[in-house]
N, C-alpha and C. Protein backbone atom coordinates (compact mmCIF):
# COMPACT_ATOMS: atom_id res chain seq x y z
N UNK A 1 97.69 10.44 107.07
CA UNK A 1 97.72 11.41 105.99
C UNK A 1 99.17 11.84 105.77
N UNK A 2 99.99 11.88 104.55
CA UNK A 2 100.93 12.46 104.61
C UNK A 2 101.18 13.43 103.37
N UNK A 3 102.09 14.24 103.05
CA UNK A 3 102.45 15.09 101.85
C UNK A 3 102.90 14.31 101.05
N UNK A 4 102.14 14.58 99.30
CA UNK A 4 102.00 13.81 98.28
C UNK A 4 102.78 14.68 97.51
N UNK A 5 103.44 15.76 97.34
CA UNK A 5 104.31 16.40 96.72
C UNK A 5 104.35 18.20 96.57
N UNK A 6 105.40 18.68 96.47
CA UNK A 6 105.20 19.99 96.28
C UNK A 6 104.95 20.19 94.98
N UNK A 7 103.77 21.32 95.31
CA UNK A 7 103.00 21.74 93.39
C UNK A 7 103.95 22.89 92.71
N UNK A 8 104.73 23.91 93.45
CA UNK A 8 105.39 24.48 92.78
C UNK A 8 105.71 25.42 93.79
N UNK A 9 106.65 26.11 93.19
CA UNK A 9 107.68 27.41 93.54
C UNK A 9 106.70 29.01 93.00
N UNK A 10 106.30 29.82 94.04
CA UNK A 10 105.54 31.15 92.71
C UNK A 10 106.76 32.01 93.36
N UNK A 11 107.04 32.77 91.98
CA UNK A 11 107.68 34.10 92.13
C UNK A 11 107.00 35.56 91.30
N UNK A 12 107.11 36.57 92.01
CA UNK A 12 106.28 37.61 91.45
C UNK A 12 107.00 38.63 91.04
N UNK A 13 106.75 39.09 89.73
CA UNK A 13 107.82 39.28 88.44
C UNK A 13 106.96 40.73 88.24
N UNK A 14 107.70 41.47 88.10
CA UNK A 14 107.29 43.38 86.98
C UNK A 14 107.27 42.47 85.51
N UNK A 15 108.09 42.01 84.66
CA UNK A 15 107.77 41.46 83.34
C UNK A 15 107.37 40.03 83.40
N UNK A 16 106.08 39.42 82.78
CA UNK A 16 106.02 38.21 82.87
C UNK A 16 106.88 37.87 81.62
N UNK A 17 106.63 38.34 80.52
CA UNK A 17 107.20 38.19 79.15
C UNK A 17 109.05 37.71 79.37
N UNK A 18 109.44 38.73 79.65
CA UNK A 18 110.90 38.77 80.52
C UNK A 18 111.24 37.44 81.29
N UNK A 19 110.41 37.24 82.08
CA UNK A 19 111.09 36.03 82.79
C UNK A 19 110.08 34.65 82.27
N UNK A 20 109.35 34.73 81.19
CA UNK A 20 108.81 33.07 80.62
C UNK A 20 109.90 33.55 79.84
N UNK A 21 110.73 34.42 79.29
CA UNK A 21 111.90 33.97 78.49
C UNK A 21 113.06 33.24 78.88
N UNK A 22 113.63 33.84 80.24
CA UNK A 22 114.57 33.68 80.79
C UNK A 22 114.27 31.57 81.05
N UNK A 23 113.26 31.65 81.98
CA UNK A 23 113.41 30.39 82.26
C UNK A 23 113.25 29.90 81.45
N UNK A 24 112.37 29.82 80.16
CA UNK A 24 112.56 29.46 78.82
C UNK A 24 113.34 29.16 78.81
N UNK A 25 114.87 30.13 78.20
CA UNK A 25 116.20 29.08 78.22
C UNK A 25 116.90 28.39 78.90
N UNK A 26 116.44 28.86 79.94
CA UNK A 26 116.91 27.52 81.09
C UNK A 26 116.08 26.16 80.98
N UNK A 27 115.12 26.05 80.70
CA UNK A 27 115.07 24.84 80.09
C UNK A 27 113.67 24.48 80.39
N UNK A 28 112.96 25.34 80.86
CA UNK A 28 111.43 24.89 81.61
C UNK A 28 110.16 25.20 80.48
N UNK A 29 109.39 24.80 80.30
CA UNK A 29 108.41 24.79 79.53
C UNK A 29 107.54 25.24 79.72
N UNK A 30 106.70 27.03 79.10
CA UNK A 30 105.31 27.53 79.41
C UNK A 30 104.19 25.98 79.72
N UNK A 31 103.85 26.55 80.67
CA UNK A 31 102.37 25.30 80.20
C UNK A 31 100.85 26.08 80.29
N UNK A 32 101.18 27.23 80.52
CA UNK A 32 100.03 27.81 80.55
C UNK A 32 99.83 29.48 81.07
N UNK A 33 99.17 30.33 80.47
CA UNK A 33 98.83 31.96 81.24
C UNK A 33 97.88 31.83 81.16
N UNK A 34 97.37 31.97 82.40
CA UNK A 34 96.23 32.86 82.75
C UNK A 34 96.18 34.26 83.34
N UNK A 35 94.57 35.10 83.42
CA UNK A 35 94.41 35.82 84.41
C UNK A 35 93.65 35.67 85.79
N UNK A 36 93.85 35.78 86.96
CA UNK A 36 93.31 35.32 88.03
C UNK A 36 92.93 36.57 89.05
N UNK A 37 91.66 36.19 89.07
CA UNK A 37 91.17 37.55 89.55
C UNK A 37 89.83 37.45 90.40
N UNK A 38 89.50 38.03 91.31
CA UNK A 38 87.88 38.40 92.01
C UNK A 38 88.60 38.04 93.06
N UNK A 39 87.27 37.99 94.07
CA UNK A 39 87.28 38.07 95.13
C UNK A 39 87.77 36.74 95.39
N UNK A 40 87.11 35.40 95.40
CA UNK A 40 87.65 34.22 95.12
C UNK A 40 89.31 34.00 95.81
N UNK A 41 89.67 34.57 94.93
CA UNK A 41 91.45 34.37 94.66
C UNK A 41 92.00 35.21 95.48
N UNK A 42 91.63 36.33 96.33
CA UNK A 42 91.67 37.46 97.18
C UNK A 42 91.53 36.58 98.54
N UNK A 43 90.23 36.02 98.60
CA UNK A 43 90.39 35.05 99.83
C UNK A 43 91.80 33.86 100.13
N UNK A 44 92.03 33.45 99.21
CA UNK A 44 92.63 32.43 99.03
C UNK A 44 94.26 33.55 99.85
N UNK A 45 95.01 34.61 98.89
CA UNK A 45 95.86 35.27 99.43
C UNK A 45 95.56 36.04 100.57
N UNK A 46 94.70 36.55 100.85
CA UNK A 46 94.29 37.46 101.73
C UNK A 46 94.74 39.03 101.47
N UNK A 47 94.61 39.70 100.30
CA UNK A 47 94.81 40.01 99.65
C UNK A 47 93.60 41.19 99.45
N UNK A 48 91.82 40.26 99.14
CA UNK A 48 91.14 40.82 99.19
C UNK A 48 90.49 41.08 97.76
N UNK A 49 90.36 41.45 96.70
CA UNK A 49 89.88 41.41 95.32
C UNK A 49 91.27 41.85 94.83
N UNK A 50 91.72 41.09 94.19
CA UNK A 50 92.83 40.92 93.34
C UNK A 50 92.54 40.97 91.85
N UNK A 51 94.31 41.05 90.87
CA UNK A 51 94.32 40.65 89.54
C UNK A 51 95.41 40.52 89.66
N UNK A 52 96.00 38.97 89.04
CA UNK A 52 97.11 39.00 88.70
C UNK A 52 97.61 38.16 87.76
N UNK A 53 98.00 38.20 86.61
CA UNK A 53 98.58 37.71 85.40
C UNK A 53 99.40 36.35 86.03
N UNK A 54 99.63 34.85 85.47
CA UNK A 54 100.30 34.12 85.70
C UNK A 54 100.57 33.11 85.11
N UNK A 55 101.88 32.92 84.71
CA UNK A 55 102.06 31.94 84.04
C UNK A 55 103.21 30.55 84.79
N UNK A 56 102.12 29.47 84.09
CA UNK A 56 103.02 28.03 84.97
C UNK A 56 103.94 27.37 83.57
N UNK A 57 105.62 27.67 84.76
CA UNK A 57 106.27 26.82 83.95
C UNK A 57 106.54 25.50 84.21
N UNK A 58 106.75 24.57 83.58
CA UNK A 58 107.11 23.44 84.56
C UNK A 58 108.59 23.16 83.83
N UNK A 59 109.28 21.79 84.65
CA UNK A 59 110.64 21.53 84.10
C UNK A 59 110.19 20.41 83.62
N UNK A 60 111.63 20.13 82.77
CA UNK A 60 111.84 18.99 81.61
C UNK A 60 110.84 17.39 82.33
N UNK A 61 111.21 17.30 83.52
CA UNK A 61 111.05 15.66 83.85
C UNK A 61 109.21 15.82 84.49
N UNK A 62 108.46 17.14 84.42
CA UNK A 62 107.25 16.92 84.20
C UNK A 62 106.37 17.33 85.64
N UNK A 63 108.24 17.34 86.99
CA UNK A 63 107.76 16.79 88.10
C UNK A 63 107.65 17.94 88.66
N UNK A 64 108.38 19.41 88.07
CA UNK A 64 107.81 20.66 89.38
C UNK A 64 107.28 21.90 88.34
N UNK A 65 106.82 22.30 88.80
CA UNK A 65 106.63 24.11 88.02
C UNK A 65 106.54 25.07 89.08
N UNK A 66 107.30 26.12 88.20
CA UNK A 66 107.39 27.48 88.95
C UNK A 66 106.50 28.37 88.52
N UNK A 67 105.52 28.76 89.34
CA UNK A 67 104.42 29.92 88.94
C UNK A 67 104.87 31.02 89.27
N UNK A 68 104.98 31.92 87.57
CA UNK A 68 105.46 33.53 88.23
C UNK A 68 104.32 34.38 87.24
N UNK A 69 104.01 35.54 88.85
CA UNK A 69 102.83 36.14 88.60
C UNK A 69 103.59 38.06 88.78
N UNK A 70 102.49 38.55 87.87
CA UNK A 70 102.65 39.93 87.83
C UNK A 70 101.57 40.40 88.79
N UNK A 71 101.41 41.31 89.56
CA UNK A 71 99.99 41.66 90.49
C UNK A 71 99.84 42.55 89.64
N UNK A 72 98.50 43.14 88.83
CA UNK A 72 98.35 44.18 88.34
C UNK A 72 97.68 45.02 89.80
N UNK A 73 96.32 44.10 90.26
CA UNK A 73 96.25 44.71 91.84
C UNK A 73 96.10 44.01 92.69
N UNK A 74 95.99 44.38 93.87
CA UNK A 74 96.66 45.40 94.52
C UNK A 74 98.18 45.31 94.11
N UNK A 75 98.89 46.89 94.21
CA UNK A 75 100.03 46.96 93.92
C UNK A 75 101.18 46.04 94.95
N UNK A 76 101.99 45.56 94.32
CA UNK A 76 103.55 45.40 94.62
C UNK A 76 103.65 46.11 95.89
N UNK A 77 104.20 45.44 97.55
CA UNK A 77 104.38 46.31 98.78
C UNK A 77 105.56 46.24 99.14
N UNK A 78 106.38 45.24 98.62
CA UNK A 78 107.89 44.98 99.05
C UNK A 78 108.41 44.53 97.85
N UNK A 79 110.35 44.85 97.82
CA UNK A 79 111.16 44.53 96.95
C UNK A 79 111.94 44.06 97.35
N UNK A 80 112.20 42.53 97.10
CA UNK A 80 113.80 41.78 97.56
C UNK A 80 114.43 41.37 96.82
N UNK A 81 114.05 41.77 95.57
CA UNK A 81 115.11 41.27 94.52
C UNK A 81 116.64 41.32 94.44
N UNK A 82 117.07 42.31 95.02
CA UNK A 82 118.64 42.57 95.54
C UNK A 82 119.36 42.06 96.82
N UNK A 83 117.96 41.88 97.52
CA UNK A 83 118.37 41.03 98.68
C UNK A 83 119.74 39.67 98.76
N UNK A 84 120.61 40.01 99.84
CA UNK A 84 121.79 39.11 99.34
C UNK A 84 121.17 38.30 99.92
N UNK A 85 122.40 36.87 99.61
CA UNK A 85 122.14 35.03 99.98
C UNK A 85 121.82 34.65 101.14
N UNK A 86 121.95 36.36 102.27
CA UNK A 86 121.50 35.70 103.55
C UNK A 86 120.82 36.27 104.47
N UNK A 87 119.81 36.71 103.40
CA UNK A 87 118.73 37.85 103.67
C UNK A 87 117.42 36.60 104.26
N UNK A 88 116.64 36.86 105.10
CA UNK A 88 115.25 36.12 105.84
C UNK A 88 114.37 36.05 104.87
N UNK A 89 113.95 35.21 104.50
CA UNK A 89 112.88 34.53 103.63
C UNK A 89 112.95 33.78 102.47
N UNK A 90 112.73 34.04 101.28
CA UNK A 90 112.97 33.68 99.59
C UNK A 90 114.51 33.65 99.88
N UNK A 91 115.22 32.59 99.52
CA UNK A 91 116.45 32.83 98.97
C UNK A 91 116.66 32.86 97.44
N UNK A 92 116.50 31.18 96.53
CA UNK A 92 116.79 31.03 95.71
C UNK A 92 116.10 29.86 95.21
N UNK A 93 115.90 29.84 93.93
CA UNK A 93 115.61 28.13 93.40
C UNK A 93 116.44 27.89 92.77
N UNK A 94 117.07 26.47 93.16
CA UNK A 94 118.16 25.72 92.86
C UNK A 94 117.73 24.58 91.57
N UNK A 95 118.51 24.76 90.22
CA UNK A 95 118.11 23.97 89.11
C UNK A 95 119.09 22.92 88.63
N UNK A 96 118.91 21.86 88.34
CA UNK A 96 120.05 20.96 88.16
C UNK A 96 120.15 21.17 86.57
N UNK A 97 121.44 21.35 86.17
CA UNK A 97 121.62 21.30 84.30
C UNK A 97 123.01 20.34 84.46
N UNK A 98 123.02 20.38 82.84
CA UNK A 98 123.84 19.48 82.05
C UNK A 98 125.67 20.24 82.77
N UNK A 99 125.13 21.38 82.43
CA UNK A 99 126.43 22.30 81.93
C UNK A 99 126.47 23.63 82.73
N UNK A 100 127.13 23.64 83.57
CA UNK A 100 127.17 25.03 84.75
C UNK A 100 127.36 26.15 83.42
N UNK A 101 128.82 25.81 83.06
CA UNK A 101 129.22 26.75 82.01
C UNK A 101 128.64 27.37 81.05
N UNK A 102 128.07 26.63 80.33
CA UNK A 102 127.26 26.88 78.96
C UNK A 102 125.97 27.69 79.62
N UNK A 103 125.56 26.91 80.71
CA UNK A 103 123.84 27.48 81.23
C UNK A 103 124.32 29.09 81.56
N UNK A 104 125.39 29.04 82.15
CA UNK A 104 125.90 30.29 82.65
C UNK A 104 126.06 31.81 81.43
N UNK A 105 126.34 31.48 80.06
CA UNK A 105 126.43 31.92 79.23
C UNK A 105 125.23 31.72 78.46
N UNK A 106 124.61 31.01 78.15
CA UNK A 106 123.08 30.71 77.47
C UNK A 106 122.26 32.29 78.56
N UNK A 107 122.68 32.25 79.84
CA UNK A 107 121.52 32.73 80.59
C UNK A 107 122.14 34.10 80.65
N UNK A 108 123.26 34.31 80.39
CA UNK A 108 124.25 35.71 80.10
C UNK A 108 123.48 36.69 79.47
N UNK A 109 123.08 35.68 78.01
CA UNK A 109 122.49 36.61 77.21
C UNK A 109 121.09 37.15 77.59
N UNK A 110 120.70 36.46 78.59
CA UNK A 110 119.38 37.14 78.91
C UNK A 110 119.51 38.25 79.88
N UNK A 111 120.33 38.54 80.11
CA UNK A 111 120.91 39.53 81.27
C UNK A 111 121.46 38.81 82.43
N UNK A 112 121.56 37.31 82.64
CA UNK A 112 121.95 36.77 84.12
C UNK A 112 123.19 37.25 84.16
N UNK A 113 123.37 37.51 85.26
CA UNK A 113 124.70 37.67 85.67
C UNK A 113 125.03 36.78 86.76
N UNK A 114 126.65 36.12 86.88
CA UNK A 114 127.08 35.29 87.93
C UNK A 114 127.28 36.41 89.06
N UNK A 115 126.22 35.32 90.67
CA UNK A 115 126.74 36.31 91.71
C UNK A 115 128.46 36.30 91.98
N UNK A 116 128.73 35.22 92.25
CA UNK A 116 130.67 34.73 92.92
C UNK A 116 131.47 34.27 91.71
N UNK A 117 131.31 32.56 91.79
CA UNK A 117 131.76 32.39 90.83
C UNK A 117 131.35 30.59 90.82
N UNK A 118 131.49 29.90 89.82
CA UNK A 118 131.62 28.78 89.45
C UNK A 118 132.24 28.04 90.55
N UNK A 119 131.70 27.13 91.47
CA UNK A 119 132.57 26.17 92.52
C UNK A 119 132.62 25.26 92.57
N UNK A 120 133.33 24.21 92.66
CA UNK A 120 133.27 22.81 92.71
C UNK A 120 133.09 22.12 94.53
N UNK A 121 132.44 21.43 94.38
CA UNK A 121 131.38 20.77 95.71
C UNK A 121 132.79 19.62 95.85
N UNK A 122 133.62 19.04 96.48
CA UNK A 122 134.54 17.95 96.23
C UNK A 122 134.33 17.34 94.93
N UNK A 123 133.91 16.05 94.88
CA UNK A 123 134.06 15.20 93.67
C UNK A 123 132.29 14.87 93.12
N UNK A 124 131.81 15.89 93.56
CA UNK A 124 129.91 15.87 93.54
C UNK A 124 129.29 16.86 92.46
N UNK A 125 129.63 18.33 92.95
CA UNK A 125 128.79 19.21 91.83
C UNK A 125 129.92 20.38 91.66
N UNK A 126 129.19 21.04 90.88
CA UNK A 126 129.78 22.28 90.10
C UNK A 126 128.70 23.08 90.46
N UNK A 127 129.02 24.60 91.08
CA UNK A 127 127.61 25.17 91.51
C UNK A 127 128.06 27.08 91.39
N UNK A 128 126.89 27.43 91.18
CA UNK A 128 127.15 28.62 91.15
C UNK A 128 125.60 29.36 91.65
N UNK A 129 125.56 31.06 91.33
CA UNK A 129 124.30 31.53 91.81
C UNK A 129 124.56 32.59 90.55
N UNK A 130 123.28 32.72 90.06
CA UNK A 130 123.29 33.89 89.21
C UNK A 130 121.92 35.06 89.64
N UNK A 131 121.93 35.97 88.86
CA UNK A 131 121.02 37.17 88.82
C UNK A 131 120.05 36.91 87.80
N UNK A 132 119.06 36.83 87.77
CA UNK A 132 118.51 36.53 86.62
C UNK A 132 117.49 37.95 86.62
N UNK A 133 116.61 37.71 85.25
CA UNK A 133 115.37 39.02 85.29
C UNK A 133 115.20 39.56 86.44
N UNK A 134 115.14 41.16 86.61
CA UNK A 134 114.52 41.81 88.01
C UNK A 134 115.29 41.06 89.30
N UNK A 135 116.74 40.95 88.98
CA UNK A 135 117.40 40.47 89.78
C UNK A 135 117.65 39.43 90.71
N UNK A 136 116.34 38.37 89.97
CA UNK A 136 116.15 37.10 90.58
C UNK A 136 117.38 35.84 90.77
N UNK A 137 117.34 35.66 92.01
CA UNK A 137 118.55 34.58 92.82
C UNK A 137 118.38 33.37 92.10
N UNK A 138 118.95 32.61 91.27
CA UNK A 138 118.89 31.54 91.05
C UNK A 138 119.94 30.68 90.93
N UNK A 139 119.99 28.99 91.79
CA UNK A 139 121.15 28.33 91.86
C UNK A 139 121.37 27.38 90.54
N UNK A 140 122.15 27.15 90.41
CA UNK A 140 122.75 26.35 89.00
C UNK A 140 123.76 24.85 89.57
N UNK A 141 123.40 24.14 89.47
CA UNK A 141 123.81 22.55 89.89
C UNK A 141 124.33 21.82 89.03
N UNK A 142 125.82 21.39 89.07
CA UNK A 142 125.92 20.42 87.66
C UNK A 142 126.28 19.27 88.70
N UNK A 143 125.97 18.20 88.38
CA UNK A 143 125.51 16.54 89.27
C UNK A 143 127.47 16.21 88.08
N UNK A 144 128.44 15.68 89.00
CA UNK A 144 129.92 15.12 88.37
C UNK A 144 129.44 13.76 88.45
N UNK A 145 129.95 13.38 87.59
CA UNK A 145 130.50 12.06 88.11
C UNK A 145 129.46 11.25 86.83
């Protein structure tokens, strides 16, 4: 038996609206909201009778999606959104684009902000980390060469 692929990345968001925009312009594609709820889905988290709003994005080449969910309940128990790069658990999801620069400014306008700055990897990548919605860590990859 072995692992046939990872199904996705979930991150859990205060605005869903807010961040299907954000990754929107980064380049990923709604594929779907639902609501997910009962007991069912409570087992599954352990959690217990749940509700929580969620929408799957996936990226351009078809092959990953990131599910980000709002909990309406049970409430929200922890916040790491400010958490720095070398905080225990969630760090970041790392996205490969065309254009460090441009993505960097495309994602400006959504509120991202750069954590450091723009770096070059030797003769390989161009990389940076930004802030995105609700202060979400996200890496930015440009592939040289």
């Amino acid at each position: 038996m072995t692992l046939k692929r990872m199904d996705n990345v979930g991150i859990v968001v205060e605005s869903l609206d807010t961040a299907i925009s954000f990754f929107t312009e980064l380049g990923l594609k709604l594929e779907g909201r639902a609501m997910i709820e009962g007991e069912w889905a409570g087992r599954v988290t352990g959690l217990g009778s749940q509700r929580v709003e969620i929408a799957m994005m996936v990226t351009p080449d078809g092959h990953n999606r990131l599910e980000l969910s709002r909990f309406l309940s049970p409430p929200v128990v922890a916040d790491h959104r400010n958490a720095p790069v070398n905080a225990l658990g969630y760090l970041r999801v790392m996205f490969a684009v065309d254009d460090v620069d441009e993505m960097v400014i495309r994602l400006g306008k959504h509120g991202a902000q750069l954590v450091g700055e723009v770096v070059q990897y030797e003769d390989s990548y161009r990389l940076c980390y930004i802030r995105g919605p609700e202060g979400l860590l996200i890496g930015l990859a440009q592939e040289l060469g």
